[in-house]
N, C-alpha and C. Protein backbone atom coordinates (compact mmCIF):
# COMPACT_ATOMS: atom_id res chain seq x y z
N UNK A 1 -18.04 -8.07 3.48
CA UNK A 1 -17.52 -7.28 2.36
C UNK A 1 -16.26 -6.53 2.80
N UNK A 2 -15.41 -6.48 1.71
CA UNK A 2 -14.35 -5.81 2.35
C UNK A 2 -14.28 -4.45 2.13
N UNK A 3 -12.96 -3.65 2.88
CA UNK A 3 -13.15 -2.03 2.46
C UNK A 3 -13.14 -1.58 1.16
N UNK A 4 -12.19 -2.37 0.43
CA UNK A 4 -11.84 -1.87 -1.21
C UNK A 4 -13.38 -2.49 -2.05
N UNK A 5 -13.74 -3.17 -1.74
CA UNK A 5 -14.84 -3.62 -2.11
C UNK A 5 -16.30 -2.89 -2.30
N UNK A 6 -16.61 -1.79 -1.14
CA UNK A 6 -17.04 -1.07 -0.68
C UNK A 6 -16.80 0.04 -1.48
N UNK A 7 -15.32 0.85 -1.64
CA UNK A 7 -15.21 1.40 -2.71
C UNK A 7 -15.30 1.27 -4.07
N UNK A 8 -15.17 0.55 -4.67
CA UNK A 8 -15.70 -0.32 -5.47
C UNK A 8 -16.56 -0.33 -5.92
N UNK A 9 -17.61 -0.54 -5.41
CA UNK A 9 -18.90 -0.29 -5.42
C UNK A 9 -19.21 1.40 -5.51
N UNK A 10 -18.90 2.58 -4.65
CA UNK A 10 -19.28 3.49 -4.79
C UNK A 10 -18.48 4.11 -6.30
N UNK A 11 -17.49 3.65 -6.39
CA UNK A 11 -16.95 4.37 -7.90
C UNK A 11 -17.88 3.91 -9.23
N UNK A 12 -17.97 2.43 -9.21
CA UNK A 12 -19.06 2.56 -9.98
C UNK A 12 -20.36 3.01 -9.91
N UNK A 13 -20.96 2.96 -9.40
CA UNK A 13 -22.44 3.79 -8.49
C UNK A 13 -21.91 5.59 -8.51
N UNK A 14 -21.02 5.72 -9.43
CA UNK A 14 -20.80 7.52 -9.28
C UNK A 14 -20.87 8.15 -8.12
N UNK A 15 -21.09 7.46 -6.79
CA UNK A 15 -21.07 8.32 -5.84
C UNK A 15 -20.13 8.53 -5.04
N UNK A 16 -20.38 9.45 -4.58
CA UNK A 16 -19.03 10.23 -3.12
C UNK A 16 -18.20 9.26 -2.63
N UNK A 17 -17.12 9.08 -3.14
CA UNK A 17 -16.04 8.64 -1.99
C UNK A 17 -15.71 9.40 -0.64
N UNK A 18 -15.17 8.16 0.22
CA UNK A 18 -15.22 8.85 1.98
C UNK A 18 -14.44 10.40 1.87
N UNK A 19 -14.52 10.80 2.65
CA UNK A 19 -13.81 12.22 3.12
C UNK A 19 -12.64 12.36 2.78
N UNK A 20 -11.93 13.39 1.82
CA UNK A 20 -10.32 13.06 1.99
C UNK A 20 -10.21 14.23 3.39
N UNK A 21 -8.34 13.54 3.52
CA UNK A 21 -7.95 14.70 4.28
C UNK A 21 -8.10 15.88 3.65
N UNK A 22 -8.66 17.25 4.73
CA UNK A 22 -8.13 18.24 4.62
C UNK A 22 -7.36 19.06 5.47
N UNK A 23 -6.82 19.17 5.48
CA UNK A 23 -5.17 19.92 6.74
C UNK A 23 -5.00 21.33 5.52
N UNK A 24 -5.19 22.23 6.39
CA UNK A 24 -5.14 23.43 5.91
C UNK A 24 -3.72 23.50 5.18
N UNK A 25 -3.07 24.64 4.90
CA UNK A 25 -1.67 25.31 4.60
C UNK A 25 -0.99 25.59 5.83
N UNK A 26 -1.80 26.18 6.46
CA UNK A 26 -0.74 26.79 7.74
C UNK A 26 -0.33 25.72 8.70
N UNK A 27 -1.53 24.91 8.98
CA UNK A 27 -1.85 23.83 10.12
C UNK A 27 -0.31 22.78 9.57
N UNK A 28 -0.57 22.23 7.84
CA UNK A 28 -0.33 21.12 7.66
C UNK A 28 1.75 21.80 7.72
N UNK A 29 1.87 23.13 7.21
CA UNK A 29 3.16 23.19 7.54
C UNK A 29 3.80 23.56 8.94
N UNK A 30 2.50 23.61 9.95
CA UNK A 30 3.15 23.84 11.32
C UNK A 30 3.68 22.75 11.26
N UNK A 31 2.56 21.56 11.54
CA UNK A 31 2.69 19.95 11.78
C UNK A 31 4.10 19.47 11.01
N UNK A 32 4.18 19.91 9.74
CA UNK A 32 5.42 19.56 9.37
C UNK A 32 6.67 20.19 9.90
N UNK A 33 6.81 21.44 10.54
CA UNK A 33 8.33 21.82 11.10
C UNK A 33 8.70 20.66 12.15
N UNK A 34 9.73 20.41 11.96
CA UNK A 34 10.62 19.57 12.74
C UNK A 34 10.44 20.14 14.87
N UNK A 35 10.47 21.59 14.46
CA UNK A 35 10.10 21.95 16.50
C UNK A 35 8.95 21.63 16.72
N UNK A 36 7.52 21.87 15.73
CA UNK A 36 6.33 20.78 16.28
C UNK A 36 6.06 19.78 16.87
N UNK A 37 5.76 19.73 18.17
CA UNK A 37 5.50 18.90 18.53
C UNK A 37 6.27 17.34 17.94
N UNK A 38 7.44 17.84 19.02
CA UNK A 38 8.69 16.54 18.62
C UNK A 38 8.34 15.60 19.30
N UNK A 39 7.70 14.91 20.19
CA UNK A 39 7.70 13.35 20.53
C UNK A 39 6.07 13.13 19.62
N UNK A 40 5.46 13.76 19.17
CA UNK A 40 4.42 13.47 18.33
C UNK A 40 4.43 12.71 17.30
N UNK A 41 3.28 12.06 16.77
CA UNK A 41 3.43 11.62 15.35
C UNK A 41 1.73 13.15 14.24
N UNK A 42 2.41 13.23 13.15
CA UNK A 42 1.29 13.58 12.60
C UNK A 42 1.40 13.00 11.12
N UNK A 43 0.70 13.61 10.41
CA UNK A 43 0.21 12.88 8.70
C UNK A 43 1.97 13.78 8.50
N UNK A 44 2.58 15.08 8.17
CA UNK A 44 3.03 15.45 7.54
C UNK A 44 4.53 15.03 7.74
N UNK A 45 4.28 14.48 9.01
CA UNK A 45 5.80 13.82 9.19
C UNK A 45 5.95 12.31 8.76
N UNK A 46 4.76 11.92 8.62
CA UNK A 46 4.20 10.39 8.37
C UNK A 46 4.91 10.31 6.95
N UNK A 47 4.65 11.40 5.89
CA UNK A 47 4.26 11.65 4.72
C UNK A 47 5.94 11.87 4.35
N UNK A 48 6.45 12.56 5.26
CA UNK A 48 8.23 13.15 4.63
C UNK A 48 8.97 11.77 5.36
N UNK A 49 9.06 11.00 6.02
CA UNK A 49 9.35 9.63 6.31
C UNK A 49 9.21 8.32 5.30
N UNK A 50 8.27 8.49 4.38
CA UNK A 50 7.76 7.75 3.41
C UNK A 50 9.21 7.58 2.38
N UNK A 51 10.02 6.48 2.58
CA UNK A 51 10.53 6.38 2.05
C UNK A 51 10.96 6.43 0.55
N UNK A 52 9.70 5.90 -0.25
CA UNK A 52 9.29 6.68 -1.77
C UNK A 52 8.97 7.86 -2.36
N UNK A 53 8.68 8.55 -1.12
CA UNK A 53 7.97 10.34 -1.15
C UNK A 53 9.10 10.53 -1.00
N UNK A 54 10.36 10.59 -0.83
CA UNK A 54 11.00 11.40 -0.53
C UNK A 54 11.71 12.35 -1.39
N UNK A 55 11.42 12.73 -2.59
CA UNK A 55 11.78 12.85 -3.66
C UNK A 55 10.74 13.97 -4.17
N UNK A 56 9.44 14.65 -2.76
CA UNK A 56 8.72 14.92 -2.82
C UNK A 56 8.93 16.45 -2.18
N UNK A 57 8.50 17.58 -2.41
CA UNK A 57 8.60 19.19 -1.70
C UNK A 57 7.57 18.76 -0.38
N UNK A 58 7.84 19.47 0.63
CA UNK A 58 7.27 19.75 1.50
C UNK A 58 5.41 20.05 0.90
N UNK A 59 5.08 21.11 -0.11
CA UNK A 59 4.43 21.52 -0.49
C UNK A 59 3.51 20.48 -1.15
N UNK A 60 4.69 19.63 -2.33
CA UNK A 60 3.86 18.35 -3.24
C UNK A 60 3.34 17.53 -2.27
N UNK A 61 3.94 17.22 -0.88
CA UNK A 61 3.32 16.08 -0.28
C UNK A 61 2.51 17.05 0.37
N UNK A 62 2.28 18.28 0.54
CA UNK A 62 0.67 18.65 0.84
C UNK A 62 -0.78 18.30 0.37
N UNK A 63 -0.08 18.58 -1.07
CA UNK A 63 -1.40 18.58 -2.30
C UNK A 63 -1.18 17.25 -2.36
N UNK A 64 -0.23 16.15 -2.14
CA UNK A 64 -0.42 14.64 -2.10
C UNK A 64 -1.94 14.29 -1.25
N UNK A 65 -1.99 14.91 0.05
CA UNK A 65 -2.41 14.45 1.24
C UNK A 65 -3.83 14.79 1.01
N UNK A 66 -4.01 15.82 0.48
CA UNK A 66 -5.92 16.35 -0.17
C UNK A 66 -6.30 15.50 -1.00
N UNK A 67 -5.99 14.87 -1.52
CA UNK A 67 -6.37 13.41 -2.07
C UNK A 67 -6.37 12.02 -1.86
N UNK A 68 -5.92 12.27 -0.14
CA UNK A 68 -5.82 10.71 0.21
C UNK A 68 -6.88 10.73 1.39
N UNK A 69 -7.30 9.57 1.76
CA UNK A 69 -8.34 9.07 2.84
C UNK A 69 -7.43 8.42 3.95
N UNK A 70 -7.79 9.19 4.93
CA UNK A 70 -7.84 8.38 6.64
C UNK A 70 -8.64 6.93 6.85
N UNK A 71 -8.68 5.95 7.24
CA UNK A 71 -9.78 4.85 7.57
C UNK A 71 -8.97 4.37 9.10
N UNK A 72 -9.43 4.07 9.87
CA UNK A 72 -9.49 3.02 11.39
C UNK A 72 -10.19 1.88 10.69
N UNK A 73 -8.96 1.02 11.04
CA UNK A 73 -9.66 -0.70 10.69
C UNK A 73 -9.31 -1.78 12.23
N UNK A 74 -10.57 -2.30 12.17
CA UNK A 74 -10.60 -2.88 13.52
C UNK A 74 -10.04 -4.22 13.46
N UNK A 75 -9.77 -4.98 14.39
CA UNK A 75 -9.18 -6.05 14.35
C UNK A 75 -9.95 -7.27 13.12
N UNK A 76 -8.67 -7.43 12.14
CA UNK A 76 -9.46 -8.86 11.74
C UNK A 76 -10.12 -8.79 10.21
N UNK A 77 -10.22 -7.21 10.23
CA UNK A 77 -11.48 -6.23 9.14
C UNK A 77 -10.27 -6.14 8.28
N UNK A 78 -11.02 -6.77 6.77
CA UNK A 78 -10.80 -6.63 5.77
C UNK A 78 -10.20 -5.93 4.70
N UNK A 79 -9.45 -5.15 4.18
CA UNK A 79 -8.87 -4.17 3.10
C UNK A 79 -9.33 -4.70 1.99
N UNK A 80 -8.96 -5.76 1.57
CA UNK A 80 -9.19 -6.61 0.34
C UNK A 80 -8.68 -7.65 0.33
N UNK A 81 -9.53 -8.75 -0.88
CA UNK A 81 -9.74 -9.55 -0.53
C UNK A 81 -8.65 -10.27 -1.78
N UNK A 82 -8.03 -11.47 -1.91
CA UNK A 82 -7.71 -11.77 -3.13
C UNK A 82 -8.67 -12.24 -4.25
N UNK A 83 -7.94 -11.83 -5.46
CA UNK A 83 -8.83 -11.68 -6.54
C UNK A 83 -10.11 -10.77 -6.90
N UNK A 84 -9.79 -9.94 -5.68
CA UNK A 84 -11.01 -8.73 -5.89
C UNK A 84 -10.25 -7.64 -7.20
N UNK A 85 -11.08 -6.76 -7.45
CA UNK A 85 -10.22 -5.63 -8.58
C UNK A 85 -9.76 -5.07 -7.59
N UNK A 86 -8.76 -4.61 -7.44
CA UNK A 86 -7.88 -3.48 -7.08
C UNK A 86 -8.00 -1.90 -7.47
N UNK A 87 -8.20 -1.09 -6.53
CA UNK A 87 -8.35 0.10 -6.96
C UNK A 87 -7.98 1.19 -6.30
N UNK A 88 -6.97 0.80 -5.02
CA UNK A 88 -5.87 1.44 -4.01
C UNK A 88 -5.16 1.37 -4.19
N UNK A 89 -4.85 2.16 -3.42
CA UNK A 89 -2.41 1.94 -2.88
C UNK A 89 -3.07 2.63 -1.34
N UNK A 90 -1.96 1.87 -0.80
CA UNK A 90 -2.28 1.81 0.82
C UNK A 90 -0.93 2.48 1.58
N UNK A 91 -0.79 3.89 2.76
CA UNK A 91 0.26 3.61 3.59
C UNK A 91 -0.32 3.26 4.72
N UNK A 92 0.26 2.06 5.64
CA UNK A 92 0.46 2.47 7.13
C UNK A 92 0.64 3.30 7.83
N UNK A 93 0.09 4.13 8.47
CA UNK A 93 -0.34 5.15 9.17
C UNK A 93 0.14 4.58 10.77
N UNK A 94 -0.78 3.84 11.12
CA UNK A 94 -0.58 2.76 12.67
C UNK A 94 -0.65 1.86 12.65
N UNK A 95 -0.41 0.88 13.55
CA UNK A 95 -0.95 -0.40 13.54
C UNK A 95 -0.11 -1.57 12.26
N UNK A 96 -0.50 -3.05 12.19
CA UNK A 96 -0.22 -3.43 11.32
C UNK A 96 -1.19 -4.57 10.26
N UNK A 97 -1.17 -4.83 9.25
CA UNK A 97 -1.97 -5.88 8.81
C UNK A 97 -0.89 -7.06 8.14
N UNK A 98 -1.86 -8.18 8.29
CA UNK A 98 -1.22 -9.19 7.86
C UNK A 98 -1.56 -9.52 6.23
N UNK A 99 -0.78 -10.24 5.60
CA UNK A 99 -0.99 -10.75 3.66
C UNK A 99 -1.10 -11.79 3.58
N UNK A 100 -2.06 -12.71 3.69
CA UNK A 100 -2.41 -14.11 3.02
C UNK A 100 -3.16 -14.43 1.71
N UNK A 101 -2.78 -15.39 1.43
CA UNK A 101 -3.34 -15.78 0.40
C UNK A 101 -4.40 -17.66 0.96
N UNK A 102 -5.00 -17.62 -0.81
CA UNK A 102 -5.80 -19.03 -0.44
C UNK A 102 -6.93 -18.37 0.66
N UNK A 103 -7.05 -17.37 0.79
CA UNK A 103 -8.54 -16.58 1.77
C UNK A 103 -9.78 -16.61 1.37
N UNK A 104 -10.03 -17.99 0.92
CA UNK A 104 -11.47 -17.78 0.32
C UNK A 104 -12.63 -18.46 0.88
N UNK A 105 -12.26 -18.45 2.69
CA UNK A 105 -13.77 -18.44 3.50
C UNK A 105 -13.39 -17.14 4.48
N UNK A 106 -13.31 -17.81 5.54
CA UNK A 106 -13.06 -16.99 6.89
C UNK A 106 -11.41 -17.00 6.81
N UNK A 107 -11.26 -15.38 7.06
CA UNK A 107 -9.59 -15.24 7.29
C UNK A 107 -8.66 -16.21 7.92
N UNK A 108 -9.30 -16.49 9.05
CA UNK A 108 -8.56 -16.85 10.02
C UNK A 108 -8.58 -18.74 9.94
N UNK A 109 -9.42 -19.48 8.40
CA UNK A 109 -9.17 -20.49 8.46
C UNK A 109 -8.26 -21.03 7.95
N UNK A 110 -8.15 -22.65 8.34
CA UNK A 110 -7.14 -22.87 7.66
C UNK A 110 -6.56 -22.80 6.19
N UNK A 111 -7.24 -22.75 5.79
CA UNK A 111 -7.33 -22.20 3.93
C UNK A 111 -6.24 -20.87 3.60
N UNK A 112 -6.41 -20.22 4.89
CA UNK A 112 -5.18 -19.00 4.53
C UNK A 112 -4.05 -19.57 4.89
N UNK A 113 -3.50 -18.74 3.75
CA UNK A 113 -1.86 -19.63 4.10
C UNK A 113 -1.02 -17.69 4.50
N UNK A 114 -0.56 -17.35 5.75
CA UNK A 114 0.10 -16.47 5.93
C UNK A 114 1.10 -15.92 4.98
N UNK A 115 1.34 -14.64 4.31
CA UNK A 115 2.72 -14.78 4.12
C UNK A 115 3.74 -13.72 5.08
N UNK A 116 3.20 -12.80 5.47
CA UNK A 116 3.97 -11.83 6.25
C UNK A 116 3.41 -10.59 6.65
N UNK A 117 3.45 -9.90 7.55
CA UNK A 117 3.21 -8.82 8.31
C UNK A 117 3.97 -7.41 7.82
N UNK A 118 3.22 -6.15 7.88
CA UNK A 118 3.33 -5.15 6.98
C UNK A 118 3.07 -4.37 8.33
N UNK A 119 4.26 -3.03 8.26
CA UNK A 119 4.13 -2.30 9.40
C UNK A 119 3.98 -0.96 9.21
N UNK A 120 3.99 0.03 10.52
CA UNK A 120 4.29 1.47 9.95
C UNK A 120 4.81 1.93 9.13
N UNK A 121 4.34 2.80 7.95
CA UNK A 121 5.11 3.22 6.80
C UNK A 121 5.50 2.26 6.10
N UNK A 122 4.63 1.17 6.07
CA UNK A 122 5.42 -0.02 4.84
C UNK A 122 4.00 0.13 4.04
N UNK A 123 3.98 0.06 3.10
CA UNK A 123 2.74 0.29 1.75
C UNK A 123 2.64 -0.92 0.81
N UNK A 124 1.50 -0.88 0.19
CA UNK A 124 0.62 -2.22 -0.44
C UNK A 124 -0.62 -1.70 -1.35
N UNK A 125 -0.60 -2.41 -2.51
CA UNK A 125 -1.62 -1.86 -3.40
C UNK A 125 -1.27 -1.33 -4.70
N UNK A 126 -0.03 -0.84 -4.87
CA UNK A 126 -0.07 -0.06 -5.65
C UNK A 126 0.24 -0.51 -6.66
N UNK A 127 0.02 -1.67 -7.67
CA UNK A 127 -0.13 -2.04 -8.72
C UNK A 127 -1.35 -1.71 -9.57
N UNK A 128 -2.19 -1.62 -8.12
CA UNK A 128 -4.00 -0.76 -8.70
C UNK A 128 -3.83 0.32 -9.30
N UNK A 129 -2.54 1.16 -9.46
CA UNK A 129 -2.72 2.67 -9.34
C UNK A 129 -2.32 2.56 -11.03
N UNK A 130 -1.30 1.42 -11.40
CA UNK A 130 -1.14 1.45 -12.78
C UNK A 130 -1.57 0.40 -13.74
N UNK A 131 -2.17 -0.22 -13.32
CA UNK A 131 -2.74 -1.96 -14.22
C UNK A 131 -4.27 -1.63 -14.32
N UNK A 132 -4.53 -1.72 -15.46
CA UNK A 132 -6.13 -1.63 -15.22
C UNK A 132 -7.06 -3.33 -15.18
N UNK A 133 -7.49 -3.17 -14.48
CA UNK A 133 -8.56 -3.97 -13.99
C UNK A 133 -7.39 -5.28 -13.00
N UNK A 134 -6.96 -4.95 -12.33
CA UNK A 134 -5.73 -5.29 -11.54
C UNK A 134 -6.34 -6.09 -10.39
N UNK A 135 -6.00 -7.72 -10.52
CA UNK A 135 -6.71 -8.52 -9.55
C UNK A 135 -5.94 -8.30 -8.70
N UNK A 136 -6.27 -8.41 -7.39
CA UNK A 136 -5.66 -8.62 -5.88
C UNK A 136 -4.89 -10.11 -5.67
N UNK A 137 -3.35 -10.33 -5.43
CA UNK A 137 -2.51 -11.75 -5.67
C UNK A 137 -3.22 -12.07 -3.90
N UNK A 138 -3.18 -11.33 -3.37
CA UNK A 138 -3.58 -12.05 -2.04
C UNK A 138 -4.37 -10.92 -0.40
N UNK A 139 -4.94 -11.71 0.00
CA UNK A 139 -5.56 -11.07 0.98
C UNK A 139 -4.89 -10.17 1.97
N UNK A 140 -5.43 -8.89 2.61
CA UNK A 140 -4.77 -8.18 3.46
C UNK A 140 -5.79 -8.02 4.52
N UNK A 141 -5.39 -7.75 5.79
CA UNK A 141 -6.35 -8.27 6.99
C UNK A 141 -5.62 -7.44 7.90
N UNK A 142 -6.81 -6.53 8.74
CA UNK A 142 -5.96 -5.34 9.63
C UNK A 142 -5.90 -6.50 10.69
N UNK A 143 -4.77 -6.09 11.55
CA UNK A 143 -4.46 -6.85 12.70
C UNK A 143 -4.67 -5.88 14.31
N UNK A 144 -4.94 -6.08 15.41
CA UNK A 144 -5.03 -5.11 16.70
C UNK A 144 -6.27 -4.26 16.31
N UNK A 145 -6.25 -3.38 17.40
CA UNK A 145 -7.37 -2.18 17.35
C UNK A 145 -7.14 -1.04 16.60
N UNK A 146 -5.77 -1.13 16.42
CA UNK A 146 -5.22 0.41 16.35
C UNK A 146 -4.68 0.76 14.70
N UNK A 147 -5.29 -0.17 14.05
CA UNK A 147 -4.91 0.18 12.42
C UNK A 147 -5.55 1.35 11.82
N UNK A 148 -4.62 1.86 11.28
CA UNK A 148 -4.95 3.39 10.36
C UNK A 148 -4.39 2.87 9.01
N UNK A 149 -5.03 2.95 8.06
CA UNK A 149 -4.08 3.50 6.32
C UNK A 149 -4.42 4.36 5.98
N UNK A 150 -3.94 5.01 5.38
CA UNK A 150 -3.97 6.44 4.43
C UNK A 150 -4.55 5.40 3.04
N UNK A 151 -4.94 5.94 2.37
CA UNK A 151 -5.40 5.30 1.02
C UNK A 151 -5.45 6.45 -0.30
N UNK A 152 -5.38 5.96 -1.31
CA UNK A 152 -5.91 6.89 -2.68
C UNK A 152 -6.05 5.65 -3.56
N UNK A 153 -6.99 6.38 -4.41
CA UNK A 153 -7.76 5.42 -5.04
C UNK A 153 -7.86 6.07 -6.64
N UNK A 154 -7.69 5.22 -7.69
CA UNK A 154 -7.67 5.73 -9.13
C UNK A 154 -8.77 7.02 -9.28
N UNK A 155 -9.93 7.23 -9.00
CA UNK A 155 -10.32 8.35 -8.83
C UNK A 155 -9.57 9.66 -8.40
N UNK A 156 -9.27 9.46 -7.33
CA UNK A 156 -8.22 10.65 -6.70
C UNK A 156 -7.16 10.80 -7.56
N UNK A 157 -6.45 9.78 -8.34
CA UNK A 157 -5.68 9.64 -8.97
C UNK A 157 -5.66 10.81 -9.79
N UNK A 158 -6.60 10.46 -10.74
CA UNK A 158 -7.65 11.08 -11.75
C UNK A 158 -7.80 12.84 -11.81
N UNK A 159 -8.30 12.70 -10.65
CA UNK A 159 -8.26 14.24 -10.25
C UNK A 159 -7.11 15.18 -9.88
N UNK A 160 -5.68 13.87 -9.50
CA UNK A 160 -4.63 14.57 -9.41
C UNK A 160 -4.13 14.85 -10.44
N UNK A 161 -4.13 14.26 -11.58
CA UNK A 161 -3.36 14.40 -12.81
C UNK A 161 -4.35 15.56 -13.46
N UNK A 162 -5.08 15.60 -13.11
CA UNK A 162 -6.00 17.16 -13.95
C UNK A 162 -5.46 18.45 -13.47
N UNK A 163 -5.29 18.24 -11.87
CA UNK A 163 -5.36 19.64 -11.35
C UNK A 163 -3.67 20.01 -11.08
N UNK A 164 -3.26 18.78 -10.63
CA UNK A 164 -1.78 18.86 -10.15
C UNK A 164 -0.88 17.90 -11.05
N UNK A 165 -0.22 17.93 -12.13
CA UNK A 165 -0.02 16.76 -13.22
C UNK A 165 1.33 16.41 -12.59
N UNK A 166 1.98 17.25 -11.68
CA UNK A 166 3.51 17.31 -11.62
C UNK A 166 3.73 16.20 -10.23
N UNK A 167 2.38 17.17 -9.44
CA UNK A 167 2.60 15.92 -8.53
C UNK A 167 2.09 14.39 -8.97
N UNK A 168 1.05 14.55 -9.60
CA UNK A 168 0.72 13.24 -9.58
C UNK A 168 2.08 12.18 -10.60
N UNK A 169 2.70 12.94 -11.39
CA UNK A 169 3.53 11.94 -12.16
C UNK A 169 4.49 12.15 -11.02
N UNK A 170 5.20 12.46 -10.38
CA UNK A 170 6.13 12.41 -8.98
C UNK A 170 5.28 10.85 -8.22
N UNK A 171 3.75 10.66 -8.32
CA UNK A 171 3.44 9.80 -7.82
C UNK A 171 3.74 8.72 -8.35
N UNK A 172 2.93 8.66 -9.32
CA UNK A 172 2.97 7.26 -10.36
C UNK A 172 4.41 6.53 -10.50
N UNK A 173 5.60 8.18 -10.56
CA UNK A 173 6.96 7.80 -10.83
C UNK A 173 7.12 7.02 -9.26
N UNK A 174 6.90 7.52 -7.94
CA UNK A 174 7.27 6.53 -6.75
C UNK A 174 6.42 5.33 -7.10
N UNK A 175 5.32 5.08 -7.60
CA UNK A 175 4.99 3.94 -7.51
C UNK A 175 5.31 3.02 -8.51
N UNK A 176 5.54 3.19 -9.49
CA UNK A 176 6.27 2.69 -10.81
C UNK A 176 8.05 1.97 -9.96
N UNK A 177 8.27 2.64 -8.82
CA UNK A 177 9.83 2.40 -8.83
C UNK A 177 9.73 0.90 -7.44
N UNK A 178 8.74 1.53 -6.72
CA UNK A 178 7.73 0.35 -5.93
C UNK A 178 7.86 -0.92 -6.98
N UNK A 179 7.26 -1.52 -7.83
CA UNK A 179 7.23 -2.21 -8.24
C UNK A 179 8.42 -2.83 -9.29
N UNK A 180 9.03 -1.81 -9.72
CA UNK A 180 10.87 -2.26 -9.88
C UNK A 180 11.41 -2.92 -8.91
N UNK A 181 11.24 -2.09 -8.01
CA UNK A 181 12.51 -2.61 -6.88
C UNK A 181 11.42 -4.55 -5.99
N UNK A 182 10.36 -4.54 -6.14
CA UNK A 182 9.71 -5.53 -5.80
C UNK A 182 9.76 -6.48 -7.25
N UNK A 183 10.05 -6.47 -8.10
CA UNK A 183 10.60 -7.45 -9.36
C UNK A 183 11.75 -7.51 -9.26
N UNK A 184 12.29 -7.04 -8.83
CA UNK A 184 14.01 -7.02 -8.95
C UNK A 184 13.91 -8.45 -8.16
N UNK A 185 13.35 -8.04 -6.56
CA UNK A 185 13.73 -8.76 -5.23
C UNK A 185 13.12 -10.00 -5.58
N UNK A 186 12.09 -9.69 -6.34
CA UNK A 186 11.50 -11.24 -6.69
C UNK A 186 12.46 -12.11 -7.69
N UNK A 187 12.67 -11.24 -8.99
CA UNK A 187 13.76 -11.93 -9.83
C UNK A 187 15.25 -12.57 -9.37
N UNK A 188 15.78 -11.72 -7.63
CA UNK A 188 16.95 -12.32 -7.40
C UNK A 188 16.96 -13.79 -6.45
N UNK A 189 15.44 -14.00 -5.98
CA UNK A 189 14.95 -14.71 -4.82
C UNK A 189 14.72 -16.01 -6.05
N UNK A 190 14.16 -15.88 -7.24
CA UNK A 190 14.49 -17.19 -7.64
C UNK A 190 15.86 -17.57 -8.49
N UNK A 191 16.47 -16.29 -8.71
CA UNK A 191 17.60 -16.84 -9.13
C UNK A 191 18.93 -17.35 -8.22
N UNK A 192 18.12 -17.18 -6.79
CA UNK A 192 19.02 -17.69 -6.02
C UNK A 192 18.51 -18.99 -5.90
N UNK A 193 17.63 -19.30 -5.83
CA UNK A 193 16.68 -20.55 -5.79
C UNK A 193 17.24 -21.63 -6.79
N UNK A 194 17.17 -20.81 -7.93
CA UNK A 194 17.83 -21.87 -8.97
C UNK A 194 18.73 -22.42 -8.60
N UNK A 195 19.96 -21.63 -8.11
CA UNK A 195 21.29 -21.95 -8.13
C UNK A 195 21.17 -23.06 -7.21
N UNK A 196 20.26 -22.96 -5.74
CA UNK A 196 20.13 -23.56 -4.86
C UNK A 196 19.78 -25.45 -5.37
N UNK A 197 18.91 -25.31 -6.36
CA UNK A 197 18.19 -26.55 -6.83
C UNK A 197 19.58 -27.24 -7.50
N UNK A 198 20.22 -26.22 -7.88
CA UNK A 198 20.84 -26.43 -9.20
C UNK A 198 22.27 -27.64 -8.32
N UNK A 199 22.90 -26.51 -7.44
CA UNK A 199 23.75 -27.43 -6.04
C UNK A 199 23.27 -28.71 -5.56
N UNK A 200 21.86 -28.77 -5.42
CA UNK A 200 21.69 -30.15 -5.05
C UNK A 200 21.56 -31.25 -5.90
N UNK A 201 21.15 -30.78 -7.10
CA UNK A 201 21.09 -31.99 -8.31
C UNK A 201 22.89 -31.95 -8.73
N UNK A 202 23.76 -31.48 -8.72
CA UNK A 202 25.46 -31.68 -8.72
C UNK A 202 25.08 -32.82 -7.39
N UNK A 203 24.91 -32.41 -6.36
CA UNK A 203 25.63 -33.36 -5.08
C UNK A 203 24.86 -34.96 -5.21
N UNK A 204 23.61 -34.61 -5.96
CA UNK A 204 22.91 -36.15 -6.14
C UNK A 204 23.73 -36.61 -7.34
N UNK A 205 23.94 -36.30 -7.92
CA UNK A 205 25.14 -36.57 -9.57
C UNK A 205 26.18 -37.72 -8.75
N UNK A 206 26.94 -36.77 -8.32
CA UNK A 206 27.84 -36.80 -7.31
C UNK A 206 28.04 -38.24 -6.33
N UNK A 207 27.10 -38.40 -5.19
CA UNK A 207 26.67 -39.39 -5.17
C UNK A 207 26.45 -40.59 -5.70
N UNK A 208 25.80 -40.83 -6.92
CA UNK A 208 25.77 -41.64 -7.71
C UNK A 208 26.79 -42.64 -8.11
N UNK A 209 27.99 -41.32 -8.56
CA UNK A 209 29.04 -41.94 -8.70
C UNK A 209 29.93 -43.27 -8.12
């Protein structure tokens, strides 16, 4: 079973989702000053690095972080699966996981077809956060020992838009722009494609002649 799967299960079953972070006020803005502990990594510098957060107060990505979950995923171990429901958005924290698709025995058979590797601070999921009942296009699979994601899950969501509405639409708005800028890249990748097809049926023309 996989992790999202797992959650999944407890959201419907009404019960307790895992632990979120809690990092105090004082703690989480030591960790965030820049003289803290400079060759360190922590969540609050993790969090102002986030290339989509950035658009975020010191403060909003506090109350971001009380609603998100820590997990260690071991080599190989699961996030989700394709075609499961979706009900995350994921950052990289450590470590990296891989995205295949066609995963529908054992990861590692031939049936998965790779598509690419996802690293520190690169994020995944977050179509869950606005599509409802949002299938998974393809499998994600922690890679090494040392994988961490941060996670939030439509629940947390939920609770952000009740208590904190400003941050949470600051969220939705980074993740809404996530998926612009990933249609864009998709829309220019086949319209380069076209052109590409388009050049070789001229040079077979061509030929002919």
């Amino acid at each position: 079973m996989s992790y999202e799967k797992e959650i999944t299960e407890k959201i419907e079953n009404n019960d307790d989702l895992p632990q979120k972070l809690d990092i105090s006020m004082v703690k989480y803005f030591w960790q965030a000053n820049p003289l803290s502990s400079r060759k360190g990594s922590n969540l609050p510098k993790f969090l102002r690095k986030i290339e989509v957060l950035k658009n975020f107060s010191d403060n909003e990505l506090r109350i971001l972080s009380k609603f998100m979950h820590l997990r260690t995923f071991e080599n190989k171990e699961v996030v989700f699966r394709q075609h499961d429901l979706g009900v995350g958005f994921y950052l990289i924290y450590s470590g990296h996981v891989d995205v295949v698709v066609d995963s529908n025995k054992e990861v590692d058979s031939e049936r998965s077809n790779y598509l690419l590797s996802l690293e520190r601070r690169d994020y995944f999921g977050e179509l869950a956060l606005l599509q409802e009942n949002s299938a998974r296009n393809a499998t994600v699979v922690a890679r090494g020992s040392s994988t961490e994601l941060v996670g939030i899950f439509k629940p947390d969501v939920e609770l952000l838009i009740s208590n904190y509405p400003i941050v949470a639409a600051k969220l939705l708005q980074s993740v809404s722009l996530i998926i612009a800028n990933r249609l864009f890249s998709v829309t220019r990748e086949v319209r380069e494609l076209k052109y590409k097809l388009s050049q070789v049926e001229v040079g077979k023309n061509a030929s002919k002649r």
